[in-house]
C-alpha atoms as a PDB file:
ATOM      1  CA  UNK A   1       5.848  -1.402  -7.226  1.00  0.00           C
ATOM      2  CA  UNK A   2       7.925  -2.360  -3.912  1.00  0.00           C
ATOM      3  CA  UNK A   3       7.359  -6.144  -5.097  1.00  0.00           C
ATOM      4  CA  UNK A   4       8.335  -5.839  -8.516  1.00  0.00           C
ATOM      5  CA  UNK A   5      11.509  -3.519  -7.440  1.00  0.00           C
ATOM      6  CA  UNK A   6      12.539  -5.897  -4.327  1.00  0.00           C
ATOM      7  CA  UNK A   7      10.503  -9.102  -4.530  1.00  0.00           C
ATOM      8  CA  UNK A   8       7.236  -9.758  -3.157  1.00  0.00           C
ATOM      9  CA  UNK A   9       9.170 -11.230   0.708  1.00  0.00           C
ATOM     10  CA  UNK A  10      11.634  -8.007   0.488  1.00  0.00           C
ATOM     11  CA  UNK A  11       9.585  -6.038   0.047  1.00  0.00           C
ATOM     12  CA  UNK A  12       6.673  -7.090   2.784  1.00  0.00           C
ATOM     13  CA  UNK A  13       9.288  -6.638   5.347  1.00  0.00           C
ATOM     14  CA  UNK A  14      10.716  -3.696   4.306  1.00  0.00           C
ATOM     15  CA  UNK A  15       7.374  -1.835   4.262  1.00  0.00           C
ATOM     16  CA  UNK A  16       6.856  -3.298   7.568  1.00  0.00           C
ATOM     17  CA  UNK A  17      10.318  -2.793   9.522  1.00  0.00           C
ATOM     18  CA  UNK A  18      12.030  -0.267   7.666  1.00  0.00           C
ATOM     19  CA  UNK A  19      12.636   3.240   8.936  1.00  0.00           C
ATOM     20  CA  UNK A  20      12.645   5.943   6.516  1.00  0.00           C
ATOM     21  CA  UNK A  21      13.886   9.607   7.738  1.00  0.00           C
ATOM     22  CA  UNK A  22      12.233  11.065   4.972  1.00  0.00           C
ATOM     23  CA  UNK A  23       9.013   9.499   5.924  1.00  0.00           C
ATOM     24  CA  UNK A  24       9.520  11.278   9.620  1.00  0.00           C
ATOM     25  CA  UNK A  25      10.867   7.621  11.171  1.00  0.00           C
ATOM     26  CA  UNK A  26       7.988   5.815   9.923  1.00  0.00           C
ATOM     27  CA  UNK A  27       7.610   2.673   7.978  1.00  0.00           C
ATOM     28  CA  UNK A  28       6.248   2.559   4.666  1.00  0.00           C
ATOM     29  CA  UNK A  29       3.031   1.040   6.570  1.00  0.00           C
ATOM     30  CA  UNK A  30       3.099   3.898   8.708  1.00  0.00           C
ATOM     31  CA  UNK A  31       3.235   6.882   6.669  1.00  0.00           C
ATOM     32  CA  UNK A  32       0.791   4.924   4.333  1.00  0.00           C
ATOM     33  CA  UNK A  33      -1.383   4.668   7.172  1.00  0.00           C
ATOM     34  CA  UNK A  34      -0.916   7.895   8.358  1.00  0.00           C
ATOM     35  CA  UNK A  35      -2.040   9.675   5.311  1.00  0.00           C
ATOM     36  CA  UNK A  36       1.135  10.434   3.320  1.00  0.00           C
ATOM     37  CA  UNK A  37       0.876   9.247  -0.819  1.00  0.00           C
ATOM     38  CA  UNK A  38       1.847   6.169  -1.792  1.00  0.00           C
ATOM     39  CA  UNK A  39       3.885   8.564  -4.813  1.00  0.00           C
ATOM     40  CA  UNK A  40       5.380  10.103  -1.950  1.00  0.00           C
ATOM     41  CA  UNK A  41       6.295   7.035  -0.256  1.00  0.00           C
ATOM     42  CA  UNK A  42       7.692   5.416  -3.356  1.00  0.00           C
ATOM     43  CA  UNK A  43       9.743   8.384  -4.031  1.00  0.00           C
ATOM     44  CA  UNK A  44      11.282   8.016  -0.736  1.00  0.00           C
ATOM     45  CA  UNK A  45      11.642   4.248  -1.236  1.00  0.00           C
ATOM     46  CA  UNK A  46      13.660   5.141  -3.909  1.00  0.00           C
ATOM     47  CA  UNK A  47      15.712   7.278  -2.342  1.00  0.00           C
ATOM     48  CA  UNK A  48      16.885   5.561   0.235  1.00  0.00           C
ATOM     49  CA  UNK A  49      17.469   2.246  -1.874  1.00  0.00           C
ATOM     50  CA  UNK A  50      19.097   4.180  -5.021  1.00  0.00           C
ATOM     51  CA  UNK A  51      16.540   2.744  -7.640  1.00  0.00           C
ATOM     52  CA  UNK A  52      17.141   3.952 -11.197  1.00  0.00           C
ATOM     53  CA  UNK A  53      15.344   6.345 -12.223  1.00  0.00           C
ATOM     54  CA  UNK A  54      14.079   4.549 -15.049  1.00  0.00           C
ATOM     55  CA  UNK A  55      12.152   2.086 -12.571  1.00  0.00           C
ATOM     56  CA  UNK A  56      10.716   4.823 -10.434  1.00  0.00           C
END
């Protein structure tokens, strides 16, 4: 979904360098690896990025 929303290069780096508060100041790859949902992680994606709802 992060590819589709930012492009597969956007959003590789993103998941990888990107620190979300609402993911306790983890990465994407982080809180993925650290047990939290991906639908979790998405939702905070969104969040932070102000995706449409429509594309959530």
């Amino acid at each position: 979904m992060m590819a589709e929303e930012f492009g597969a290069v956007r959003a590789e780096t993103l998941s990888r360098d990107y620190v979300l508060s609402g993911l306790g100041g983890r990465t994407v790859e982080q809180a993925l690896a650290g047990g939290v949902s991906a639908k979790e992680v998405w939702q905070e994606v969104c969040a932070e990025f102000d995706v449409p709802p429509e594309r959530r």
